[in-house]
N, C-alpha and C. Protein backbone atom coordinates (compact mmCIF):
# COMPACT_ATOMS: atom_id res chain seq x y z
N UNK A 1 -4.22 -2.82 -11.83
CA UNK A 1 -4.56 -2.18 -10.57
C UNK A 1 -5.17 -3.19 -9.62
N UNK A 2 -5.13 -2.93 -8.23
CA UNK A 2 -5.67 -3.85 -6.91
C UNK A 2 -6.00 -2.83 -6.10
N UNK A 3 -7.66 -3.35 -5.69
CA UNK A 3 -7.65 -2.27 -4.66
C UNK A 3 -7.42 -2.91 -3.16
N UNK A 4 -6.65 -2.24 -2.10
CA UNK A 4 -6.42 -2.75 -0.87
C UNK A 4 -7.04 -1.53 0.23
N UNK A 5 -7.15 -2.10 1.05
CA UNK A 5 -8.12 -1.77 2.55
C UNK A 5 -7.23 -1.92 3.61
N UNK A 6 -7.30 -1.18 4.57
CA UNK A 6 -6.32 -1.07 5.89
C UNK A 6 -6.98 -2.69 6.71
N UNK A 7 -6.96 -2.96 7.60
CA UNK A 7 -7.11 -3.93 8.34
C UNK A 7 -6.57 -3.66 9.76
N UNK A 8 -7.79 -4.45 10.78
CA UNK A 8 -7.25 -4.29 11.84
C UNK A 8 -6.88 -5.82 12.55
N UNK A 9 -5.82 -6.30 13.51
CA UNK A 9 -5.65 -7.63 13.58
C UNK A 9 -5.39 -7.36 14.99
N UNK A 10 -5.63 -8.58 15.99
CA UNK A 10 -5.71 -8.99 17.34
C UNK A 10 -4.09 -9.13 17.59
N UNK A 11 -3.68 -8.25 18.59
CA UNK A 11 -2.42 -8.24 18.90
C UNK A 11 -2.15 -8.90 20.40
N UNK A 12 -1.79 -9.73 20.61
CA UNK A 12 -1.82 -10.45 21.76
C UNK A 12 -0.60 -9.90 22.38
N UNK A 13 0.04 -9.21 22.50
CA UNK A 13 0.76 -8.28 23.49
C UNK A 13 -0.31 -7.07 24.11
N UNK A 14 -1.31 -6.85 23.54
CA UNK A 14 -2.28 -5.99 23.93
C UNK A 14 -3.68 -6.50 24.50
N UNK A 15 -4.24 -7.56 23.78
CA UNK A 15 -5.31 -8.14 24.04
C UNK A 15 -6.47 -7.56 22.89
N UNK A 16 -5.54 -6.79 22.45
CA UNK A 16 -6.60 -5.78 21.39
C UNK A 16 -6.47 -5.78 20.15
N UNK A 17 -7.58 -5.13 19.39
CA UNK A 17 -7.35 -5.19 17.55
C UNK A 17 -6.75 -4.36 17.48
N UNK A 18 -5.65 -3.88 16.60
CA UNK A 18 -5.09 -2.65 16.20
C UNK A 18 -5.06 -2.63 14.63
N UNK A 19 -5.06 -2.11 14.45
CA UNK A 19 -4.81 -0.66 12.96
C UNK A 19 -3.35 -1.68 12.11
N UNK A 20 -3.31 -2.33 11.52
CA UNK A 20 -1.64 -3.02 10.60
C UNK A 20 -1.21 -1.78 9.79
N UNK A 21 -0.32 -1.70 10.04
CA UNK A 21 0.41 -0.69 8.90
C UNK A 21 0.58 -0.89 7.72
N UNK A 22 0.69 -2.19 7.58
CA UNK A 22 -0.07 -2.59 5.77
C UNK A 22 -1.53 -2.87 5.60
N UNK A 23 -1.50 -2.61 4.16
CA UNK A 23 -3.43 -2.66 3.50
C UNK A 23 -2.91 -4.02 2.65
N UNK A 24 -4.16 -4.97 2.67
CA UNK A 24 -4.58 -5.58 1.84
C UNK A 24 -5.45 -5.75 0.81
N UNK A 25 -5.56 -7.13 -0.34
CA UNK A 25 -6.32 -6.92 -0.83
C UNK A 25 -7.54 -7.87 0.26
N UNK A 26 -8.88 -7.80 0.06
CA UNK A 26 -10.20 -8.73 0.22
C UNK A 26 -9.51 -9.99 0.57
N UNK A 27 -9.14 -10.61 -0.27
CA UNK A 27 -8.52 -12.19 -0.82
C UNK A 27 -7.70 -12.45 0.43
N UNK A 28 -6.64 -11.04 0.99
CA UNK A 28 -5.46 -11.43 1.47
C UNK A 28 -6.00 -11.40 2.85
N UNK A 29 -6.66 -10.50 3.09
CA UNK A 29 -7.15 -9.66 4.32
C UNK A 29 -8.03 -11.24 5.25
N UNK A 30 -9.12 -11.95 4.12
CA UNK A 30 -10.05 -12.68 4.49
C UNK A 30 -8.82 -14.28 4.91
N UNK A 31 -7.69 -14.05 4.62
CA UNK A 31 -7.15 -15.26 4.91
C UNK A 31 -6.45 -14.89 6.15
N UNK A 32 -6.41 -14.09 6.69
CA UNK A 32 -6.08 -13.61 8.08
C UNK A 32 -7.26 -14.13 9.50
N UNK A 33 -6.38 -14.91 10.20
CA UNK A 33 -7.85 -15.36 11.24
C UNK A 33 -7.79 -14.34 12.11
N UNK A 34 -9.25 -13.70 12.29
CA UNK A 34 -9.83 -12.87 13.13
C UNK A 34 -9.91 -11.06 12.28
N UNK A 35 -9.27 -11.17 11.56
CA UNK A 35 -8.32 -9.83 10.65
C UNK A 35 -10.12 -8.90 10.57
N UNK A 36 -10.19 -7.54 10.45
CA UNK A 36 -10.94 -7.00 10.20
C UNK A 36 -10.97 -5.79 9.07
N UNK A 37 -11.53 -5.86 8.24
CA UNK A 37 -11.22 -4.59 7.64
C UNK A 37 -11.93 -3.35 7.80
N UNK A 38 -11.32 -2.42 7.50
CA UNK A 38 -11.65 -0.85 8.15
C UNK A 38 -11.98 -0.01 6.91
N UNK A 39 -13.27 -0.01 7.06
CA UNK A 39 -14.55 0.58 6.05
C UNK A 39 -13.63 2.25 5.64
N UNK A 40 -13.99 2.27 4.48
CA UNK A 40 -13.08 4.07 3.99
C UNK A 40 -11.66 4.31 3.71
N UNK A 41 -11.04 2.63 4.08
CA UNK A 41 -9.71 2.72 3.46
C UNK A 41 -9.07 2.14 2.29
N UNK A 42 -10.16 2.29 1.20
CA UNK A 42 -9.79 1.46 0.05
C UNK A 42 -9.23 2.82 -0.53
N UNK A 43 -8.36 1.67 -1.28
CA UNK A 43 -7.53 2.80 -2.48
C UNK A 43 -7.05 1.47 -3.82
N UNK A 44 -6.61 2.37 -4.49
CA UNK A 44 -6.33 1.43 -6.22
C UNK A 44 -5.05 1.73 -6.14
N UNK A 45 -4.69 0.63 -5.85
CA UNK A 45 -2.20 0.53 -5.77
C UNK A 45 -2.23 -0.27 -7.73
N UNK A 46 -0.93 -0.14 -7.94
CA UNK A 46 -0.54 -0.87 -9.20
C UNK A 46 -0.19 -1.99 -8.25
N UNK A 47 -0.46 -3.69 -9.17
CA UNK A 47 -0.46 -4.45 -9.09
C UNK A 47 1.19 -5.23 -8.54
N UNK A 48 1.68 -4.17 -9.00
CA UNK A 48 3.90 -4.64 -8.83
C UNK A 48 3.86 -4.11 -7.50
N UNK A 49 3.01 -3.03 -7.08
CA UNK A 49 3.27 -2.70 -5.69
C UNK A 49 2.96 -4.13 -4.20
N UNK A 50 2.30 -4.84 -4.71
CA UNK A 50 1.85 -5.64 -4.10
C UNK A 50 2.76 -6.86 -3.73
N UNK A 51 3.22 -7.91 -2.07
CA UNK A 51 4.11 -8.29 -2.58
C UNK A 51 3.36 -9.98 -2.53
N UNK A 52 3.81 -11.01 -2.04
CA UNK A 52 3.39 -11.91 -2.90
C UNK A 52 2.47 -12.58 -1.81
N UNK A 53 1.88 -11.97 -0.90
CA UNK A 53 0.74 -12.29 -0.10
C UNK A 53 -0.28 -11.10 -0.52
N UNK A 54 -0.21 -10.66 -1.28
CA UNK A 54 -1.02 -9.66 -1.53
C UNK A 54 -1.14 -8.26 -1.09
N UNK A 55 -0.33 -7.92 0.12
CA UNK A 55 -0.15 -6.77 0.87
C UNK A 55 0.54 -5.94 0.82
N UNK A 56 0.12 -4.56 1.30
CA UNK A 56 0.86 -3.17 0.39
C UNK A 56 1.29 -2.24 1.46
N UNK A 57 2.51 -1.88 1.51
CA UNK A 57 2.84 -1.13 2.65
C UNK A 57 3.51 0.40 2.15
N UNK A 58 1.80 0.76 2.34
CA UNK A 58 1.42 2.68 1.83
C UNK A 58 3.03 3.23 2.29
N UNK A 59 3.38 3.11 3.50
CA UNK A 59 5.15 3.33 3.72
C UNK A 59 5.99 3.64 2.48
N UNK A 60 6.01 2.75 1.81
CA UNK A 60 6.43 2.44 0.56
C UNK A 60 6.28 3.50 -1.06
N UNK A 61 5.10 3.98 -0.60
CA UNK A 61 4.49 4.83 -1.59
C UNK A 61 5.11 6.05 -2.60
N UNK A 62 5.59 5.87 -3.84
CA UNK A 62 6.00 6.77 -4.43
C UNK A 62 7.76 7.59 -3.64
N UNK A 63 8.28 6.46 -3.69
CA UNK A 63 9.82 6.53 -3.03
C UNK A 63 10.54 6.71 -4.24
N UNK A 64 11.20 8.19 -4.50
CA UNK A 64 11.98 8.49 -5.79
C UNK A 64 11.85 7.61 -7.35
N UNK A 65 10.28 8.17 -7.09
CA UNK A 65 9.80 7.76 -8.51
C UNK A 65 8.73 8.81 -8.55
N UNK A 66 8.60 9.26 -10.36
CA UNK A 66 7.33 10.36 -10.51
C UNK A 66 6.11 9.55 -11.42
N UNK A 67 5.03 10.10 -11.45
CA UNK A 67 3.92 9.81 -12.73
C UNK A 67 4.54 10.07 -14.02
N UNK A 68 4.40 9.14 -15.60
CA UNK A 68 4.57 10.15 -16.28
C UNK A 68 3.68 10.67 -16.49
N UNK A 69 3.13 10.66 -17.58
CA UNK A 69 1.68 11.21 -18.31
C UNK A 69 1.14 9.97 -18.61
N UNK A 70 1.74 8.91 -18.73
CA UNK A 70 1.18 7.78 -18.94
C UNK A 70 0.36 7.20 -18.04
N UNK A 71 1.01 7.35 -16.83
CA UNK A 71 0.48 7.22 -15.62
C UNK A 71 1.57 6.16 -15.03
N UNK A 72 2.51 5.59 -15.86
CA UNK A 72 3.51 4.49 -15.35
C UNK A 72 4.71 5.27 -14.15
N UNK A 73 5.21 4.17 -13.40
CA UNK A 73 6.02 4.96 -12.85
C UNK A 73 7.66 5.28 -13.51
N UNK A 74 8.52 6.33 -13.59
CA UNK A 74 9.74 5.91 -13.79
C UNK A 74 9.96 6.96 -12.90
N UNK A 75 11.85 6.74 -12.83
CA UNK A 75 12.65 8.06 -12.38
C UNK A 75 12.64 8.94 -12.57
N UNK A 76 12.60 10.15 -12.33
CA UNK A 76 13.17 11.39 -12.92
C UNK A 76 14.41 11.49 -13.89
N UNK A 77 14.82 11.74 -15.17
CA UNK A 77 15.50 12.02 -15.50
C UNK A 77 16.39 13.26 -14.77
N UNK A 78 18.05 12.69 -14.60
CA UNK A 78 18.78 13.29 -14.37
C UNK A 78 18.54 14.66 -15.03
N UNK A 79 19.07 15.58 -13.78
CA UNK A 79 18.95 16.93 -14.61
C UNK A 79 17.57 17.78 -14.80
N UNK A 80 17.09 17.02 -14.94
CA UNK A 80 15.64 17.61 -15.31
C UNK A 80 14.78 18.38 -13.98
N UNK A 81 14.46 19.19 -14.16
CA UNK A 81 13.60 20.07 -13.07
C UNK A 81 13.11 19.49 -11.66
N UNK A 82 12.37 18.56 -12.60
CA UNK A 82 11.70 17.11 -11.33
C UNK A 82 12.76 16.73 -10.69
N UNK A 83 13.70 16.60 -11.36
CA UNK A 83 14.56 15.72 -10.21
C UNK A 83 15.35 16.40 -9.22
N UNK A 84 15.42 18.12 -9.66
CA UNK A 84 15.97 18.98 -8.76
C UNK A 84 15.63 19.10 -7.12
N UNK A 85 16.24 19.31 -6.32
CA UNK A 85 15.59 19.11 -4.95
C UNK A 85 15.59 20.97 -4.95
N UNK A 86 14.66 21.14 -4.08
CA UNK A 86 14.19 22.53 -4.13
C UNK A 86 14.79 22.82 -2.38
């Protein structure tokens, strides 16, 4: 697990900080010049979600994949209830 934080970064088409649509981790966030992070948006992603700057794009989140009980992700088995669209 990694926990990542929203961030806000200086957009020079605006002059202003805005909101990134990806979260980072600490590590990734602090190598950003000027980058801020935004207190209340931590969360715990699996570590594969992350890509190789460290950053996680919630977008992304649980795209035709379920929990098992394990807590790992897989597909739905064909057929199976879960995978039925309602």
């Amino acid at each position: 697990m990694a926990t990542v934080q929203g961030f806000k970064v200086f957009d020079i088409n605006t002059g202003e900080k805005k909101l990134s649509s990806l979260k980072g981790t600490e590590k990734a966030i602090k190598a950003i010049k000027d980058a801020e992070i935004v207190p209340g948006t931590a969360e715990d992603v699996d570590q594969a979600d992350l890509d190789g700057n460290e950053m996680y794009d919630p977008r992304k989140r649980n795209r035709g994949t379920k929990l098992n009980i394990a807590g790992s992700r897989r597909p739905p088995a064909r057929g199976s209830v879960s995978a039925q669209r309602f």
